[in-house]
PDB file of N, CA and C in Angstrom:
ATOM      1  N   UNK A   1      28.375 131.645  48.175  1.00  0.00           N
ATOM      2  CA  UNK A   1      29.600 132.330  47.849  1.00  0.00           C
ATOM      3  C   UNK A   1      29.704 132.556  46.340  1.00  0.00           C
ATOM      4  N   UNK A   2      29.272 131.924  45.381  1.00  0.00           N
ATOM      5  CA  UNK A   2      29.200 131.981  43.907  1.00  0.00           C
ATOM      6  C   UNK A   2      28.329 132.792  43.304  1.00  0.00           C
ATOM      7  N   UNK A   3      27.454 133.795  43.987  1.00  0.00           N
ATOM      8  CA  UNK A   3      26.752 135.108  43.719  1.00  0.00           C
ATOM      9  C   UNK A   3      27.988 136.500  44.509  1.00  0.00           C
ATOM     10  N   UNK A   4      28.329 136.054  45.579  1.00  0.00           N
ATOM     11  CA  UNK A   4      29.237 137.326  46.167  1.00  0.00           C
ATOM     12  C   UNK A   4      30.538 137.264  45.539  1.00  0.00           C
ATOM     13  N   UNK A   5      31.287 136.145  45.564  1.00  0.00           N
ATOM     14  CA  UNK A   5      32.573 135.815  44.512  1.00  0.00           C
ATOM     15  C   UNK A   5      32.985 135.101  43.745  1.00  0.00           C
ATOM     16  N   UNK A   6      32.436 135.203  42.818  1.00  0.00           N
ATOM     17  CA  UNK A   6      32.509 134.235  41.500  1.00  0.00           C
ATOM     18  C   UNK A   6      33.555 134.221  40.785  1.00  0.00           C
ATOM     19  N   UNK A   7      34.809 134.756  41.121  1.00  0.00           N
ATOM     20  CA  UNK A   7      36.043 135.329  40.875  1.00  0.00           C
ATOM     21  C   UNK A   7      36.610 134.056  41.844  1.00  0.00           C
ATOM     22  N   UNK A   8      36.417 134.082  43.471  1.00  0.00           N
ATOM     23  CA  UNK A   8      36.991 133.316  43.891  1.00  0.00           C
ATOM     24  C   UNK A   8      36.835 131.967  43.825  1.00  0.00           C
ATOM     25  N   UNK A   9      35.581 132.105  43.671  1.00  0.00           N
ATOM     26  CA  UNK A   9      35.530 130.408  43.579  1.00  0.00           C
ATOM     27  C   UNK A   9      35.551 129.468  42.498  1.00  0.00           C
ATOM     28  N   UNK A  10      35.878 130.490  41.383  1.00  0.00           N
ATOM     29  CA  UNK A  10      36.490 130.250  39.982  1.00  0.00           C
ATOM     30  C   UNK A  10      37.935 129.523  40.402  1.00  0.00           C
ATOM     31  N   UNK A  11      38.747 130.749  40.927  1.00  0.00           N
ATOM     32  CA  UNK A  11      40.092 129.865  41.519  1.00  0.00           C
ATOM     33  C   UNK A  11      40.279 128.510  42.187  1.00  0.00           C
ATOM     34  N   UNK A  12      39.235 128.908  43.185  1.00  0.00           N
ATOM     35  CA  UNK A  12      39.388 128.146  43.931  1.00  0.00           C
ATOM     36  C   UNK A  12      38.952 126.457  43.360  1.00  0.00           C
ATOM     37  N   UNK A  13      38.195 126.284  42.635  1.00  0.00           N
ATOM     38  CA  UNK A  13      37.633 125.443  41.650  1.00  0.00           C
ATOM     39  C   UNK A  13      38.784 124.547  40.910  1.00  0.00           C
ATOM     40  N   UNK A  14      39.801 125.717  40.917  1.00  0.00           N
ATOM     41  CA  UNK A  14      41.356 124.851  40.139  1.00  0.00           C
ATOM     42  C   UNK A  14      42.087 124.567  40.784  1.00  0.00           C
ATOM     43  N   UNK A  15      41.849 125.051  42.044  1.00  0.00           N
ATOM     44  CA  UNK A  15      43.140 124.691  43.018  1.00  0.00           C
ATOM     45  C   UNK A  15      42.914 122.724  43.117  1.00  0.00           C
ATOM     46  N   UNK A  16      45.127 122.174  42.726  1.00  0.00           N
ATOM     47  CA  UNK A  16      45.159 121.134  42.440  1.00  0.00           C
ATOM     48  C   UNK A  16      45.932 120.709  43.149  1.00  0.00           C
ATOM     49  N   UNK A  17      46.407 120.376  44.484  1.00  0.00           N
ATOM     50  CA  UNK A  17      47.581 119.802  44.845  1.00  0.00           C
ATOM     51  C   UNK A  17      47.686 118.177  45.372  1.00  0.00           C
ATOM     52  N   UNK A  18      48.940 118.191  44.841  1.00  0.00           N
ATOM     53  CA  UNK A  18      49.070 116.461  44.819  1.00  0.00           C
ATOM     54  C   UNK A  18      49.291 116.249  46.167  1.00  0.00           C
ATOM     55  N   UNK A  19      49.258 114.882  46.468  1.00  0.00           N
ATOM     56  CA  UNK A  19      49.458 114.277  47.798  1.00  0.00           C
ATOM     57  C   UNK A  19      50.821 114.914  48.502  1.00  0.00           C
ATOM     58  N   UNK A  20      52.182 114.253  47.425  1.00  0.00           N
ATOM     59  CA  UNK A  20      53.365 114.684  47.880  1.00  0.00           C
ATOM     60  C   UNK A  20      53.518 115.933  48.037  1.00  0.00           C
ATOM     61  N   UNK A  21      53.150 116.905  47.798  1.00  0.00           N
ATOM     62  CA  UNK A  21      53.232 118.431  47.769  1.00  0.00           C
ATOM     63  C   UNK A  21      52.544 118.591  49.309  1.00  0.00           C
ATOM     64  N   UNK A  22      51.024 118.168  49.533  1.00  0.00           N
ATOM     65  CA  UNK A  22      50.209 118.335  50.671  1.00  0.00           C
ATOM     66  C   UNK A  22      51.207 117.482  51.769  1.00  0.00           C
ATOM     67  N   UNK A  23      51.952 116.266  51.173  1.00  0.00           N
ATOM     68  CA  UNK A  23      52.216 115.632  52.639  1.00  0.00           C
ATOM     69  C   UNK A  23      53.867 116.332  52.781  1.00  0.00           C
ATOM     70  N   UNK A  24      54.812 117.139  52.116  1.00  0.00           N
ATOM     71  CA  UNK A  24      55.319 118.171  52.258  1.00  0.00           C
ATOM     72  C   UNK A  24      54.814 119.295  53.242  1.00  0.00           C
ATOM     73  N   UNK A  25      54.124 119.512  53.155  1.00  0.00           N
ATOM     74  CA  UNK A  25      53.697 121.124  53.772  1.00  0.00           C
ATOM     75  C   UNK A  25      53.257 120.326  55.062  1.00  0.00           C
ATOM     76  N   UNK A  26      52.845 119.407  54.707  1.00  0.00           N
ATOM     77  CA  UNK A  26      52.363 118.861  56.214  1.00  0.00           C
ATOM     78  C   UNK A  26      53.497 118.602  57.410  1.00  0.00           C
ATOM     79  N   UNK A  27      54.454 118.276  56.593  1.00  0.00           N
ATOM     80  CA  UNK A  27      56.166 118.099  57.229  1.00  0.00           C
ATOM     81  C   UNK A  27      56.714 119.279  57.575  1.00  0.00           C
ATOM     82  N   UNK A  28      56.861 119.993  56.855  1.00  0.00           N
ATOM     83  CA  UNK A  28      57.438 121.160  56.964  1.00  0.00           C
ATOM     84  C   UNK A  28      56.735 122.223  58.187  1.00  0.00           C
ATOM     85  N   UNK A  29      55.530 122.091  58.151  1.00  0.00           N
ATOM     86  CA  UNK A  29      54.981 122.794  59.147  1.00  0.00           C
ATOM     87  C   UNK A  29      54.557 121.593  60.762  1.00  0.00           C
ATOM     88  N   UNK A  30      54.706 121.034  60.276  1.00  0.00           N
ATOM     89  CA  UNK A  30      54.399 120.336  61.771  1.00  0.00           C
ATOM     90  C   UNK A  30      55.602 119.697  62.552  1.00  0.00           C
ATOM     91  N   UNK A  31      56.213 118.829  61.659  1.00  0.00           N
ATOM     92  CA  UNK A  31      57.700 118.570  61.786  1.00  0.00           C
ATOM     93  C   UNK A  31      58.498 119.564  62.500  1.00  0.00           C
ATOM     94  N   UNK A  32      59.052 119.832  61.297  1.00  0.00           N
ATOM     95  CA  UNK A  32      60.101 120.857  61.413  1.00  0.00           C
ATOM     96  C   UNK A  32      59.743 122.484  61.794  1.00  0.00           C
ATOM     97  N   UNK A  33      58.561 122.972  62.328  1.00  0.00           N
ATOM     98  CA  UNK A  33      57.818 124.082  62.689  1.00  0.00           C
ATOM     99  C   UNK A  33      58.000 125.077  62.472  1.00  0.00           C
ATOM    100  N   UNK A  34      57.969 125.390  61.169  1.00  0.00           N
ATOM    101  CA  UNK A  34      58.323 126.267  60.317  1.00  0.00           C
ATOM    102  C   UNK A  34      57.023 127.294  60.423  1.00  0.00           C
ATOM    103  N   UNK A  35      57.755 128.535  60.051  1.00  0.00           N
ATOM    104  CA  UNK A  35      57.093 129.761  60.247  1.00  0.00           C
ATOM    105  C   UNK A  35      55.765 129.467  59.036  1.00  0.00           C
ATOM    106  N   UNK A  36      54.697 129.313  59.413  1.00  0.00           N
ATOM    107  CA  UNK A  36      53.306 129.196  58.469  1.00  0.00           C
ATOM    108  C   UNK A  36      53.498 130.031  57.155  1.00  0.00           C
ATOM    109  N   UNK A  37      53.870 131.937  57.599  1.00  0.00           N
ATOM    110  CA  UNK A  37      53.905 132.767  56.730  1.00  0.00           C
ATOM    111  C   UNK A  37      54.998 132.557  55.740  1.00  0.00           C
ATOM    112  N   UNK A  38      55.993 132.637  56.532  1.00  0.00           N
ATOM    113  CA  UNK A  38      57.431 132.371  55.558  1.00  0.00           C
ATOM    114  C   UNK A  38      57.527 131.374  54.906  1.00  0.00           C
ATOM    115  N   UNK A  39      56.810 130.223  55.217  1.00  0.00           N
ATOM    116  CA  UNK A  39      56.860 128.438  54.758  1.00  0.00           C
ATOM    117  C   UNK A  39      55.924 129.043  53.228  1.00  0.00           C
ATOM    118  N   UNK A  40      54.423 129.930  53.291  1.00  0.00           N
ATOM    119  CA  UNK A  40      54.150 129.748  52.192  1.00  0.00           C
ATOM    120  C   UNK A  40      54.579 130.808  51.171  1.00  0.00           C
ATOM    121  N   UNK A  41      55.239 131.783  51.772  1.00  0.00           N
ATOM    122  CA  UNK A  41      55.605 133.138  50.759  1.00  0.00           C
ATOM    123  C   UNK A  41      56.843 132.139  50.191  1.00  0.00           C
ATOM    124  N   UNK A  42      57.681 131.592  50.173  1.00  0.00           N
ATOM    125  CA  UNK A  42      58.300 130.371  49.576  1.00  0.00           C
ATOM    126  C   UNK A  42      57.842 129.748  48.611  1.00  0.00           C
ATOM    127  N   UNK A  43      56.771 128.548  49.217  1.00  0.00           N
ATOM    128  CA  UNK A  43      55.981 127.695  48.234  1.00  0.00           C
ATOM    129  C   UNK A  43      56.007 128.598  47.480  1.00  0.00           C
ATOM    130  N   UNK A  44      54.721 129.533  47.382  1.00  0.00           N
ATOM    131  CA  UNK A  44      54.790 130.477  46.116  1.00  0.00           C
ATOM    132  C   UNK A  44      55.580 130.818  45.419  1.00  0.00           C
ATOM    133  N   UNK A  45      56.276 131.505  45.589  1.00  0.00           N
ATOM    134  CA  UNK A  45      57.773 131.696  44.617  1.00  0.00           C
ATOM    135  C   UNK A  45      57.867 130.122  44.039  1.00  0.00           C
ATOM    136  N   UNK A  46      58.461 129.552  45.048  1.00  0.00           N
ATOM    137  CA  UNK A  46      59.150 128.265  44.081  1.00  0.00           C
ATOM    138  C   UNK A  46      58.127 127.593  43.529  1.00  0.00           C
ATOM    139  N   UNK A  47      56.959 127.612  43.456  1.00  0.00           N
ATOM    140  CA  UNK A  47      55.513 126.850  42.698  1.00  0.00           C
ATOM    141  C   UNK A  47      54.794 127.915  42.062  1.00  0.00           C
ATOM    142  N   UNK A  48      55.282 129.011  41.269  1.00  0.00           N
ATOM    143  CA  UNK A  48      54.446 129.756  40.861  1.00  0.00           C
ATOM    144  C   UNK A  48      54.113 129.181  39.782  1.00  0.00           C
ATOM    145  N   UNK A  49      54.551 128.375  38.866  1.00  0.00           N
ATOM    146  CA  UNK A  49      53.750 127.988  37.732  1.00  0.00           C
ATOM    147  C   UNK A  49      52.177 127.079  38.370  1.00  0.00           C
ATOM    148  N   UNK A  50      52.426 126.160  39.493  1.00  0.00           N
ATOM    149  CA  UNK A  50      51.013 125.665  39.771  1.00  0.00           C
ATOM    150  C   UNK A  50      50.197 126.614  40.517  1.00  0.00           C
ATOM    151  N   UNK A  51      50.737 128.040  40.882  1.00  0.00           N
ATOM    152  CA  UNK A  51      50.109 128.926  41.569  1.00  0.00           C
ATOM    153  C   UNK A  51      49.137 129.284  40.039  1.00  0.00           C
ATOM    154  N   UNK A  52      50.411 130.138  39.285  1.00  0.00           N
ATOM    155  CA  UNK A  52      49.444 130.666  38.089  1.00  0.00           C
ATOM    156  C   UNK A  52      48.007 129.989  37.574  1.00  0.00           C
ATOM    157  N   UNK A  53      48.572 128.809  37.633  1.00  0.00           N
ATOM    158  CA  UNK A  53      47.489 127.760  37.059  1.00  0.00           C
ATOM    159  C   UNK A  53      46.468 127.358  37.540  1.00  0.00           C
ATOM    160  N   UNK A  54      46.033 128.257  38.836  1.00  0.00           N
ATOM    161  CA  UNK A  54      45.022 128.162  39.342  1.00  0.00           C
ATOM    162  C   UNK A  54      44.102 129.299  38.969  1.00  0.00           C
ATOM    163  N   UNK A  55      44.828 130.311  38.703  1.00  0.00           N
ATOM    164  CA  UNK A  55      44.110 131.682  37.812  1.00  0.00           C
ATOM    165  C   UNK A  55      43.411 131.277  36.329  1.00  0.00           C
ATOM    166  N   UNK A  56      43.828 130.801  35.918  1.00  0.00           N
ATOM    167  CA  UNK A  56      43.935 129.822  33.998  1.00  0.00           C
ATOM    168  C   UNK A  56      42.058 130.063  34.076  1.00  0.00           C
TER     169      UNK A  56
END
């Protein structure tokens, strides 16, 4: 993948999420069965600074 997208896996390389954040989403979607799409067009908005910071 690092000859076809070296763009992505640049990102992907920064992607950082903490436990509490992962064991969040883990709640939110299994728990409480929240719409997958809508649960993350959310996250995003409200985490765009650790979104951005995966672009960096």
């Amino acid at each position: 993948m690092e000859s076809a997208q070296p763009d992505a896996v640049a990102m992907l390389s920064n992607v950082n999420l903490e436990t509490e954040m992962l064991s969040e989403m883990s709640f939110a979607l299994a728990v409480e069965k929240k719409d997958p799409e809508a649960f993350a067009k959310q996250w995003v908005e409200d985490n765009s600074a650790v979104v951005d910071s995966w672009f960096r």
